[in-house]
N, C-alpha and C. Protein backbone atom coordinates (compact mmCIF):
# COMPACT_ATOMS: atom_id res chain seq x y z
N UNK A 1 -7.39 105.07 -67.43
CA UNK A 1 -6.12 105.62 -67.78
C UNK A 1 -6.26 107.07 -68.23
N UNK A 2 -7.43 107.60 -69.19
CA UNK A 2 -7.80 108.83 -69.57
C UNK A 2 -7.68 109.55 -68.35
N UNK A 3 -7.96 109.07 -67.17
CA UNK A 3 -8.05 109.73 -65.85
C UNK A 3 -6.97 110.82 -65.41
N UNK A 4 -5.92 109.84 -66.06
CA UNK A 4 -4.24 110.29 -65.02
C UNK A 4 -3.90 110.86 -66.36
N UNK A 5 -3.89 110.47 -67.58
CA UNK A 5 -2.98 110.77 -68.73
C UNK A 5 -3.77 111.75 -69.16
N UNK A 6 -3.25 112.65 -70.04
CA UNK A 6 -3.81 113.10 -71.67
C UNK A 6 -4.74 112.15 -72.71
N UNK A 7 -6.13 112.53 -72.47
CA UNK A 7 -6.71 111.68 -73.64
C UNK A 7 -6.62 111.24 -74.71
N UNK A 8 -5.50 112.24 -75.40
CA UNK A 8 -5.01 112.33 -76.86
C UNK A 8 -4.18 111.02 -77.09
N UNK A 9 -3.83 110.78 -76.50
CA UNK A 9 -2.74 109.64 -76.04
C UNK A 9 -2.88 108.14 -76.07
N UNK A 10 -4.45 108.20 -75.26
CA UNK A 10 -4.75 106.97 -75.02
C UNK A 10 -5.94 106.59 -76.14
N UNK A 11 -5.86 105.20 -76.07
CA UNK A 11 -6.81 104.49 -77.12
C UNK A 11 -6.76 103.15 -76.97
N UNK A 12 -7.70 102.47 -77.28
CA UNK A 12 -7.94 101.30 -77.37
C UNK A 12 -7.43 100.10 -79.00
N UNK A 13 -7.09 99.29 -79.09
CA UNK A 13 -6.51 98.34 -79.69
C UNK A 13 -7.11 97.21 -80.02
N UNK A 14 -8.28 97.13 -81.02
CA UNK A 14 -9.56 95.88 -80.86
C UNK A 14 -8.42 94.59 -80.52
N UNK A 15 -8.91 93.66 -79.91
CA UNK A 15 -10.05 93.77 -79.35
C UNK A 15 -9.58 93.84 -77.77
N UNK A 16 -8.66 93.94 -77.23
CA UNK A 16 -8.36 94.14 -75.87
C UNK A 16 -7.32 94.51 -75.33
N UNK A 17 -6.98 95.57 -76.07
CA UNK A 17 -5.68 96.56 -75.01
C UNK A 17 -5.77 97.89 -75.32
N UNK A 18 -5.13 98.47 -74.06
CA UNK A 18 -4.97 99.43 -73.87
C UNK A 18 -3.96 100.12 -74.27
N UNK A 19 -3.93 101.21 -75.62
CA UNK A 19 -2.53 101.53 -75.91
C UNK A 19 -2.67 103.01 -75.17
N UNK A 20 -1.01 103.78 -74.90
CA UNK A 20 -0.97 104.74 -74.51
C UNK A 20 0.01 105.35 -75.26
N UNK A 21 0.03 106.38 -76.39
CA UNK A 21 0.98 106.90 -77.30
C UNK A 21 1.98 106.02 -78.39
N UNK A 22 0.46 104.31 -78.09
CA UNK A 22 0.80 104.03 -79.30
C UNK A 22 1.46 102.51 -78.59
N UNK A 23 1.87 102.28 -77.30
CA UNK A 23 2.46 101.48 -76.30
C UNK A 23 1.27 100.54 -75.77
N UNK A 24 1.25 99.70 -75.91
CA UNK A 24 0.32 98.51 -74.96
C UNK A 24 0.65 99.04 -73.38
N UNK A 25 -0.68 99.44 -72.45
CA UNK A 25 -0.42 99.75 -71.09
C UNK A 25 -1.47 98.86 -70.60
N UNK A 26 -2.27 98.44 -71.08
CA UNK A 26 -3.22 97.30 -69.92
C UNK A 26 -4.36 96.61 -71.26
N UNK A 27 -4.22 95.52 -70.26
CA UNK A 27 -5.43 94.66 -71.42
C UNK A 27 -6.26 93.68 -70.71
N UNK A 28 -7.28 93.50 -71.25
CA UNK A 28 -8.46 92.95 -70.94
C UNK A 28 -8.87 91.42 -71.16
N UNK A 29 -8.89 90.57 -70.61
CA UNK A 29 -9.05 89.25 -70.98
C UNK A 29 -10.86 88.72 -70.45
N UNK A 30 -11.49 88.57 -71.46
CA UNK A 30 -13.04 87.70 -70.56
C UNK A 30 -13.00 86.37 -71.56
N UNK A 31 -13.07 85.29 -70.22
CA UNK A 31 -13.08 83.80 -70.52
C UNK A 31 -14.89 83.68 -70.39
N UNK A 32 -15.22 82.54 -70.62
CA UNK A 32 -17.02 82.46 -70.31
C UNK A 32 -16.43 80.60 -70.00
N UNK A 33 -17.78 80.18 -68.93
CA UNK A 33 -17.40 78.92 -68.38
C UNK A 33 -19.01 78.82 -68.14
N UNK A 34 -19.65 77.66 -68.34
CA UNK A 34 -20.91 77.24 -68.17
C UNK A 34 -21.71 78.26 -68.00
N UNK A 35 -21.75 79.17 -68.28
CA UNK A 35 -22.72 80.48 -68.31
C UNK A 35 -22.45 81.47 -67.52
N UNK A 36 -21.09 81.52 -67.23
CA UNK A 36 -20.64 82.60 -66.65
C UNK A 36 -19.75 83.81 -67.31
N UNK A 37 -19.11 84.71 -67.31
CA UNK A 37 -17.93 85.93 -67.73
C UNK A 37 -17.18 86.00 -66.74
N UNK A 38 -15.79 85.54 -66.71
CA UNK A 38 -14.45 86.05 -65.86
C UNK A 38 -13.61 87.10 -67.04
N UNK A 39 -14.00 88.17 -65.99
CA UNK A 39 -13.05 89.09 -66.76
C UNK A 39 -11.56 89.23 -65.57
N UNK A 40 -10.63 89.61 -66.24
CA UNK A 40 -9.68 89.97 -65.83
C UNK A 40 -8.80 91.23 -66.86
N UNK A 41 -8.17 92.16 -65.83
CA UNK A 41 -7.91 93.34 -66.28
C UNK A 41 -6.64 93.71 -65.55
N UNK A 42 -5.61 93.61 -67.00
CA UNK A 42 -4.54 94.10 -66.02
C UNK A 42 -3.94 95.68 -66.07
N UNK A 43 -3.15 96.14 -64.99
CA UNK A 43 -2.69 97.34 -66.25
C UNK A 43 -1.08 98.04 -65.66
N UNK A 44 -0.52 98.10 -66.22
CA UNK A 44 0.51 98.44 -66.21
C UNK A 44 1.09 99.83 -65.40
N UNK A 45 1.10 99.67 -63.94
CA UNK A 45 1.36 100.77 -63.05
C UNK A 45 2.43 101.87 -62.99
N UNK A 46 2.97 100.78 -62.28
CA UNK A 46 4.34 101.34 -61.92
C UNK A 46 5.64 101.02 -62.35
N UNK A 47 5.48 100.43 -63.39
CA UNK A 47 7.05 99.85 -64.21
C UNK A 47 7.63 101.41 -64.33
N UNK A 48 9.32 101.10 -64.36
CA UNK A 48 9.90 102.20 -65.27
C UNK A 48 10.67 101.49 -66.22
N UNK A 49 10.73 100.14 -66.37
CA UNK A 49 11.34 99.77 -67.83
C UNK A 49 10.92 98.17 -67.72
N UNK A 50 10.91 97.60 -68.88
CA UNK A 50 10.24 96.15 -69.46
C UNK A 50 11.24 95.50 -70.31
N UNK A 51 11.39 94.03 -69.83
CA UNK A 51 12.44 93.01 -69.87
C UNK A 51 12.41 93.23 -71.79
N UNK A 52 13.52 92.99 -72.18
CA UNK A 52 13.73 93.05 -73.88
C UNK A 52 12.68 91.97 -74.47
N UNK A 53 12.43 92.43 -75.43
CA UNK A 53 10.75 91.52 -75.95
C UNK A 53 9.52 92.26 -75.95
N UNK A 54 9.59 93.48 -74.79
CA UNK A 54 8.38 93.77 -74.56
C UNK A 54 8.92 95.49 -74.67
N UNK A 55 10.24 95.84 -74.37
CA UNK A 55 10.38 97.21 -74.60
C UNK A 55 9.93 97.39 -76.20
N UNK A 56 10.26 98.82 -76.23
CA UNK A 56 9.34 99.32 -77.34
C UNK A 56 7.87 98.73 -77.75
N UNK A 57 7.43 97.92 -76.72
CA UNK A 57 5.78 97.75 -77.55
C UNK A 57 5.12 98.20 -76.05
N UNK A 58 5.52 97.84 -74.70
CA UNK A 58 4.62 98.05 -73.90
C UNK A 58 5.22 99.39 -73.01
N UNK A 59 4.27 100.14 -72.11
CA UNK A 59 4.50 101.27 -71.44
C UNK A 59 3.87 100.78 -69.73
N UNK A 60 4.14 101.72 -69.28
CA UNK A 60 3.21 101.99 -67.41
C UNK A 60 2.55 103.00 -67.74
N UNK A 61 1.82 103.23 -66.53
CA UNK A 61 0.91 104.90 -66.33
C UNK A 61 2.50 105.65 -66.13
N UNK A 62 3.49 104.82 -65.30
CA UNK A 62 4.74 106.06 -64.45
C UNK A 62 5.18 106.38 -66.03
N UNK A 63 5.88 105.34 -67.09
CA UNK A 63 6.42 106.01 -67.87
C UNK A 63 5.50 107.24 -68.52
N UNK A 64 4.62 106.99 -68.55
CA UNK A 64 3.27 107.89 -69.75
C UNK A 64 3.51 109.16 -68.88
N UNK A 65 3.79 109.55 -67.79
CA UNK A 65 3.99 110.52 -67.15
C UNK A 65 3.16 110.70 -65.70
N UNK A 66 2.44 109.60 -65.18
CA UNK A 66 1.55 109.68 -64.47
C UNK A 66 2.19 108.99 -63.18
N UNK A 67 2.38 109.67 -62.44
CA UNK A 67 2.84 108.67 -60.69
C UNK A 67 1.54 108.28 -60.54
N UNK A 68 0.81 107.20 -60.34
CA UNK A 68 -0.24 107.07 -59.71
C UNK A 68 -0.33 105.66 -58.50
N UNK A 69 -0.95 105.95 -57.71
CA UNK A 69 -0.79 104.63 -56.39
C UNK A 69 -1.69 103.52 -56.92
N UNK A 70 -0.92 102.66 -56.49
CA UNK A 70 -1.94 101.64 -57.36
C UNK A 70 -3.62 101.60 -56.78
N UNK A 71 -3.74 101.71 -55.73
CA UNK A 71 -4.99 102.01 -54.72
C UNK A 71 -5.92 102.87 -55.51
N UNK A 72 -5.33 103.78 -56.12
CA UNK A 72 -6.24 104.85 -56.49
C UNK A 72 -6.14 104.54 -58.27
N UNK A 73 -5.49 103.27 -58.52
CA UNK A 73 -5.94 103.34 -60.23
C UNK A 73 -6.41 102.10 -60.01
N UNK A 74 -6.83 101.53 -58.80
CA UNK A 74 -7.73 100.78 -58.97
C UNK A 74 -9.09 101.35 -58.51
N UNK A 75 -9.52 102.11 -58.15
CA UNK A 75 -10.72 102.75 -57.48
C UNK A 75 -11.23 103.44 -59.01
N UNK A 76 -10.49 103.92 -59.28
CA UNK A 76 -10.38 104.61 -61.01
C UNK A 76 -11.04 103.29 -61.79
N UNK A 77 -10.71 102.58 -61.87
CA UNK A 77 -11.11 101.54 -62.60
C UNK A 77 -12.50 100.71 -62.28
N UNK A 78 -12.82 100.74 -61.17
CA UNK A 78 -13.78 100.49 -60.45
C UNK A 78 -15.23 101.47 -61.01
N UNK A 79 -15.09 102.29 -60.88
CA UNK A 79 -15.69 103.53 -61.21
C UNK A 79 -15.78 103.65 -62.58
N UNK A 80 -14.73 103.21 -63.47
CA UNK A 80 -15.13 103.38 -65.12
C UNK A 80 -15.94 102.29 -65.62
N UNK A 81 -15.43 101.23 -64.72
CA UNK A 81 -16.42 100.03 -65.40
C UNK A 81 -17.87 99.79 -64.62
N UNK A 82 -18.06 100.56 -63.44
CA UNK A 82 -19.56 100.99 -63.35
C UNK A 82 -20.36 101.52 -63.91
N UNK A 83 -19.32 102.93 -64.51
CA UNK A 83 -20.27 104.08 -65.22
C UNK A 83 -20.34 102.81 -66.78
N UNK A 84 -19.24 101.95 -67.34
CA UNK A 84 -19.56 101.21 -68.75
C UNK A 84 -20.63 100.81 -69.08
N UNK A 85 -20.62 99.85 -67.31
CA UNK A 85 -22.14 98.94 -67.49
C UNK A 85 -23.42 99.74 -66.95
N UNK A 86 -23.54 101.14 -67.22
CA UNK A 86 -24.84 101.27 -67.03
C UNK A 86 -24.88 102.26 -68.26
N UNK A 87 -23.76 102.50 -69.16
CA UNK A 87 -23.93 102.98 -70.22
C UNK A 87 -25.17 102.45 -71.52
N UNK A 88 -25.36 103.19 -72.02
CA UNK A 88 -26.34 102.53 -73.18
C UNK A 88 -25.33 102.13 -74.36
N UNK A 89 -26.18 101.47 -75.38
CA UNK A 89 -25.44 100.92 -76.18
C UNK A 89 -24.37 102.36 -77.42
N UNK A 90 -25.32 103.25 -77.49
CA UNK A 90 -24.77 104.47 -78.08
C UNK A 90 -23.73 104.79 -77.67
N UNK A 91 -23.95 105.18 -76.10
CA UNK A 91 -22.51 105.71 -75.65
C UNK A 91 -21.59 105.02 -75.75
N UNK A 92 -21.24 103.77 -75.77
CA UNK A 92 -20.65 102.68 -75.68
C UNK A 92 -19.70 102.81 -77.24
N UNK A 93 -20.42 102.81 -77.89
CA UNK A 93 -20.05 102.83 -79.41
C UNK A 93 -19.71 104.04 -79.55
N UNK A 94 -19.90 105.26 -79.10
CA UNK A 94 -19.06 106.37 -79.76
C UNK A 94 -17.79 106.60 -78.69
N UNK A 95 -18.15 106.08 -77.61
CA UNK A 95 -17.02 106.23 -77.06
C UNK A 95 -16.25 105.21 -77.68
N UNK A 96 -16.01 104.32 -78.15
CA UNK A 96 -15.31 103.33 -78.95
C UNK A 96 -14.55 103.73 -79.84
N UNK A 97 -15.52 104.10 -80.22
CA UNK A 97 -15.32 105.25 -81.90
C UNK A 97 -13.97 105.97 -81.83
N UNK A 98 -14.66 106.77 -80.32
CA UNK A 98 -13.08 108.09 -80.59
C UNK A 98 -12.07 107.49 -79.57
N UNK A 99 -11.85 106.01 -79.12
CA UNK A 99 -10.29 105.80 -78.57
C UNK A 99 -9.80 104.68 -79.73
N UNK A 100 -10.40 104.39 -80.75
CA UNK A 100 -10.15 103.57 -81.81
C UNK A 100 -9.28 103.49 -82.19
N UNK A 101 -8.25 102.75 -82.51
CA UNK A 101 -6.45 102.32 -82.77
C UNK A 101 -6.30 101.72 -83.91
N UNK A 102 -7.55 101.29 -84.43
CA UNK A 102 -7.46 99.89 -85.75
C UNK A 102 -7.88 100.05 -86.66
N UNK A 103 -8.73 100.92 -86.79
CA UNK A 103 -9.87 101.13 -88.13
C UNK A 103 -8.73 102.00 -89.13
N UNK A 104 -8.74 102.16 -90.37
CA UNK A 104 -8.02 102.05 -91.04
C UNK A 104 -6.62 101.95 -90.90
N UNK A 105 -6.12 101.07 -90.19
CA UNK A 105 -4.69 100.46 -90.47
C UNK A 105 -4.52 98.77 -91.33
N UNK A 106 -3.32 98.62 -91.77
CA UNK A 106 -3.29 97.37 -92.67
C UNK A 106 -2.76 96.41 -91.20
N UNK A 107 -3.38 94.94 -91.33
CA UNK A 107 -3.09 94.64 -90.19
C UNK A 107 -3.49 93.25 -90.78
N UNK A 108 -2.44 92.14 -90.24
CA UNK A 108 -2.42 90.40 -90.29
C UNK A 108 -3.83 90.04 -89.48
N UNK A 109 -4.73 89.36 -89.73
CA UNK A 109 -5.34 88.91 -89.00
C UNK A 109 -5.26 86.91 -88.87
N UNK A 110 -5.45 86.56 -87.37
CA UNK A 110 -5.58 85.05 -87.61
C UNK A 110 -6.84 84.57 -87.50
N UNK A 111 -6.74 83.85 -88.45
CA UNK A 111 -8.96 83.06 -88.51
C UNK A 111 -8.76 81.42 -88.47
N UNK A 112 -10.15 80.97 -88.25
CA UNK A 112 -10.04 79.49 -88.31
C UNK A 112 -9.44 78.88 -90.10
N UNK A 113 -9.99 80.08 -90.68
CA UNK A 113 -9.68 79.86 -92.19
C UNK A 113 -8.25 79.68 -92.35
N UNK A 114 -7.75 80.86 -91.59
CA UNK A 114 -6.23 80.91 -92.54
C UNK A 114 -6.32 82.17 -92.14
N UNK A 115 -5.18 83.21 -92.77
CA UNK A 115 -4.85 83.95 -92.05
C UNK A 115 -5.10 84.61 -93.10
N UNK A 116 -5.74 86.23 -92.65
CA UNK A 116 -6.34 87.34 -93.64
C UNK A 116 -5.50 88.69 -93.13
N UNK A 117 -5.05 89.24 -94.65
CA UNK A 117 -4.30 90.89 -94.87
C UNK A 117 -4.99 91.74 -95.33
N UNK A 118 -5.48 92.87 -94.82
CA UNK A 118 -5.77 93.97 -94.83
C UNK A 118 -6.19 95.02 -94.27
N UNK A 119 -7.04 95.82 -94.58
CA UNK A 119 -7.29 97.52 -94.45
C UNK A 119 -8.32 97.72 -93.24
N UNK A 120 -8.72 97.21 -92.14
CA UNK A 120 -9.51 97.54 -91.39
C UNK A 120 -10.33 98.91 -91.46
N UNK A 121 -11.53 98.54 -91.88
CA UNK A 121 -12.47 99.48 -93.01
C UNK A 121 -13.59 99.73 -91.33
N UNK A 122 -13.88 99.03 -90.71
CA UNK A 122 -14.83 99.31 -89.32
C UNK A 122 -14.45 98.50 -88.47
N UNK A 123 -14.65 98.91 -87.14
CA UNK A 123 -14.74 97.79 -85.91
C UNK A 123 -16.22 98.22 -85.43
N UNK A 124 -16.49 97.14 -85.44
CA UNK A 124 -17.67 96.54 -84.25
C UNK A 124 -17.06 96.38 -83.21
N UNK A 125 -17.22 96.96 -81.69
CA UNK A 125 -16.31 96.34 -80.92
C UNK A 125 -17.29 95.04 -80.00
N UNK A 126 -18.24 94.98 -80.34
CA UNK A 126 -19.21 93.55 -79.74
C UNK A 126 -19.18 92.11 -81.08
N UNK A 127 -18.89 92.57 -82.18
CA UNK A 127 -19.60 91.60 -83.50
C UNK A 127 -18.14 91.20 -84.11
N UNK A 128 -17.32 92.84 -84.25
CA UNK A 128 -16.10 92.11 -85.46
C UNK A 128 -15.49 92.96 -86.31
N UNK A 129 -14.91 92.82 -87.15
CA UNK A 129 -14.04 94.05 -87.85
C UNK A 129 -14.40 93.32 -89.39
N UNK A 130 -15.05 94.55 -90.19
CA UNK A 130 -14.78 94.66 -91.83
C UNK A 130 -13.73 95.00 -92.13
N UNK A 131 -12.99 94.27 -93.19
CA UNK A 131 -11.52 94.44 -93.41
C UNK A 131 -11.37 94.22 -95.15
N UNK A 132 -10.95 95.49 -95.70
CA UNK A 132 -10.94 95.32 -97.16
C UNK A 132 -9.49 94.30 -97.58
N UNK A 133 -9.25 93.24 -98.08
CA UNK A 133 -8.49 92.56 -98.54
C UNK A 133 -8.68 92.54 -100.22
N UNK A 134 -7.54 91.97 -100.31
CA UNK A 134 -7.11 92.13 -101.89
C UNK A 134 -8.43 91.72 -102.81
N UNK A 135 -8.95 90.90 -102.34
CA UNK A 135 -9.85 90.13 -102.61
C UNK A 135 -11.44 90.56 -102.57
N UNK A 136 -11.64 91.36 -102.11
CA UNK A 136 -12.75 92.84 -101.41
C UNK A 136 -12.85 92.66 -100.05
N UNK A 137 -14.09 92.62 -99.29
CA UNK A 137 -14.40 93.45 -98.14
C UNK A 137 -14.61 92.15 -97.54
N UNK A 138 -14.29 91.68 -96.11
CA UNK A 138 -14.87 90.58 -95.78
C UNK A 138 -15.13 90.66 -94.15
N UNK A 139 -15.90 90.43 -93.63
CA UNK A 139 -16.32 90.58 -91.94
C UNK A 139 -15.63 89.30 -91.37
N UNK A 140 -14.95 89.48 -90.31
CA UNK A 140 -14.32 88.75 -89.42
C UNK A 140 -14.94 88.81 -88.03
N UNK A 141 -15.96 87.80 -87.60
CA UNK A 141 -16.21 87.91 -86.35
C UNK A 141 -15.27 88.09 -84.84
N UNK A 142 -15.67 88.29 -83.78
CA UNK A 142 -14.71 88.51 -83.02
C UNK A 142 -14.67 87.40 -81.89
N UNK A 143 -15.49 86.16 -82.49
CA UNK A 143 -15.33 85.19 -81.47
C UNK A 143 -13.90 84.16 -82.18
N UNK A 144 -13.79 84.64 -83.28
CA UNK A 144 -12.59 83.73 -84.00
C UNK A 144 -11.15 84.49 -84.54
N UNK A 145 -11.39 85.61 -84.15
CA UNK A 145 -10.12 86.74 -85.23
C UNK A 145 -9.38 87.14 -83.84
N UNK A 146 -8.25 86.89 -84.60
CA UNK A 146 -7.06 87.78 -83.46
C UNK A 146 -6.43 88.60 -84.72
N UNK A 147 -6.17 89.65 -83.94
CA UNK A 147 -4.82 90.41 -84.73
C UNK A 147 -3.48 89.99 -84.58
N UNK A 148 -2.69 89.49 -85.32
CA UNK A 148 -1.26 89.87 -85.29
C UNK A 148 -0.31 90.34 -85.07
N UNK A 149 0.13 90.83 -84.38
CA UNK A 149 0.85 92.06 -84.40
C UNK A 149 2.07 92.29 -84.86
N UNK A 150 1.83 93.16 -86.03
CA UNK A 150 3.20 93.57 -86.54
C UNK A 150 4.31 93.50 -85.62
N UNK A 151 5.31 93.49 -86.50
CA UNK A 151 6.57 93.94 -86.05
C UNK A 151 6.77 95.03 -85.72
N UNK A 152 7.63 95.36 -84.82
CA UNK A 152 8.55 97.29 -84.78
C UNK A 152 7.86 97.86 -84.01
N UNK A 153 8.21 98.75 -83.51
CA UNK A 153 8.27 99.80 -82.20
C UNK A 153 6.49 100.35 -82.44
N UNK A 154 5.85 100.08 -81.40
CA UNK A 154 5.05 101.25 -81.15
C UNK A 154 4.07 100.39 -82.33
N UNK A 155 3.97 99.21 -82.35
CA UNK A 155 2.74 98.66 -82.72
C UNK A 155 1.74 98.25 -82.26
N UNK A 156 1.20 98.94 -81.67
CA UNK A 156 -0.15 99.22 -81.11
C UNK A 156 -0.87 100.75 -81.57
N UNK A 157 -0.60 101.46 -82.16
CA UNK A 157 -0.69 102.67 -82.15
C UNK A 157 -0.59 103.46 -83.63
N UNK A 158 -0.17 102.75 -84.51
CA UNK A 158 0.17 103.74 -85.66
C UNK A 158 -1.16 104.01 -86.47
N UNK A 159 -1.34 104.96 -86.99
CA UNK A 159 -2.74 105.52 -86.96
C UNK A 159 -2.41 106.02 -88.16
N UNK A 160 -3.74 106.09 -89.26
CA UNK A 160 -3.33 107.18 -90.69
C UNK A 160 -3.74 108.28 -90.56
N UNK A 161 -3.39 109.51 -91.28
CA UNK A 161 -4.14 110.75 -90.86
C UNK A 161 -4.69 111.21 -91.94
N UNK A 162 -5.15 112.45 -92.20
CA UNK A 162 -6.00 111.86 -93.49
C UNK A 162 -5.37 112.28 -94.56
N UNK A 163 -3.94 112.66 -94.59
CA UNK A 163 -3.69 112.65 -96.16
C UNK A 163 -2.77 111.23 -95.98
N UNK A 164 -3.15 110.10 -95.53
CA UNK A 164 -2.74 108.76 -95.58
C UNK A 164 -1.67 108.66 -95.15
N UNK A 165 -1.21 108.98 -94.52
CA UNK A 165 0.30 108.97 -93.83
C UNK A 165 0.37 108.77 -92.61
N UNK A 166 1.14 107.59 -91.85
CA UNK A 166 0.95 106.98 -91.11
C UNK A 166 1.19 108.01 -89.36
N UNK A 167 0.96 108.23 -88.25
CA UNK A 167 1.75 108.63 -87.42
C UNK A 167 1.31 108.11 -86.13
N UNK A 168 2.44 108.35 -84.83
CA UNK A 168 1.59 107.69 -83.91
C UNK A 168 0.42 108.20 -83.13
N UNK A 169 0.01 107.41 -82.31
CA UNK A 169 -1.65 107.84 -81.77
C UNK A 169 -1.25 107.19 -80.32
C-alpha cells in the first residue's frame, strides 16, 4: 500500500490490519492446520463507499487517493511479501516499529482470562503486546489476545503525539 499512497498515512494495526489515515484498508488472516500456514490477505481496492457498519472505520487504495488496477496491487504485493520473507529479523522489527498504530494507545483487549484495559506500553509483533493496566504492566501473548475495537470514526488509527494528545495517523 506504501507503494501507491503516502507513507505517512499508512500503518499497521497489531495484530492484522492495514490502516490508511487511520481507516482499516486490508488485513491479514494466517490459520495453521497439521503443520501447515494458510495465509490469506485481503485488501481493499477499488471501493468508493462501504455499506453502513463499516463506513467511517474502513477505506480502499481509490478512496486514499490511489487509482490502482487490481493486477498491479497484486504484483505489488507479491513482491513485498518476497522482499518480508527474506528479510532478517531486525529489519522486520524496525520496520514494524515505524508503521506501528498501537503502542501507546488505551485499548480493550479480549483474553482467555477476561477482558484487559489499558496503555499499550510495546508490541512484539511475533510474541505479544505489554500493556500497562490499572493494576501494572502485564504481557498478553498473541496466540490468545484480540483487540477490541473501540467505538467511533477512524478507530484504527488514533495515535498520541508527544505532548499526549491524541491525533490521527
Amino acid at each position: 500500500m506504501r507503494s501507491f499512497l503516502p507513507a505517512a498515512g499508512c500503518g499497521i494495526k497489531w495484530p492484522n490490519d492495514v490502516v490508511v489515515d487511520g481507516l482499516k484498508a486490508a488485513g491479514v488472516l494466517v490459520e495453521r492446520s497439521e503443520g501447515r500456514s494458510y495465509v490469506g490477505i485481503g485488501i481493499n481496492v477499488r471501493q468508493s463507499s462501504f455499506p453502513e457498519g463499516l463506513e467511517g472505520h474502513a477505506t480502499s487504495l481509490r478512496m486514499a487517493g490511489a487509482d490502482v488496477v487490481r493486477l498491479d496491487g497484486v504484483l505489488e504485493l507479491v513482491r513485498q511479501v518476497d522482499g518480508a520473507m527474506a528479510a532478517d529479523d531486525d529489519a522486520i522489527y524496525r520496520t514494524y516499529s515505524a508503521l506501528d498504530r498501537l503502542t501507546g494507545r488505551g485499548c480493550s483487549f479480549l483474553t482467555p482470562s477476561g477482558p484487559v484495559r489499558g496503555s499499550v506500553r510495546a508490541v512484539d509483533p511475533r510474541r505479544g503486546l505489554r500493556v500497562e493496566t490499572a493494576e501494572g504492566e502485564v504481557f498478553l501473548p498473541a496466540s490468545t489476545t484480540s483487540v477490541a475495537p473501540p467505538p467511533g470514526p477512524r478507530r484504527y488509527g488514533d495515535r498520541p503525539s508527544d505532548d499526549g494528545s491524541t491525533h490521527q495517523s
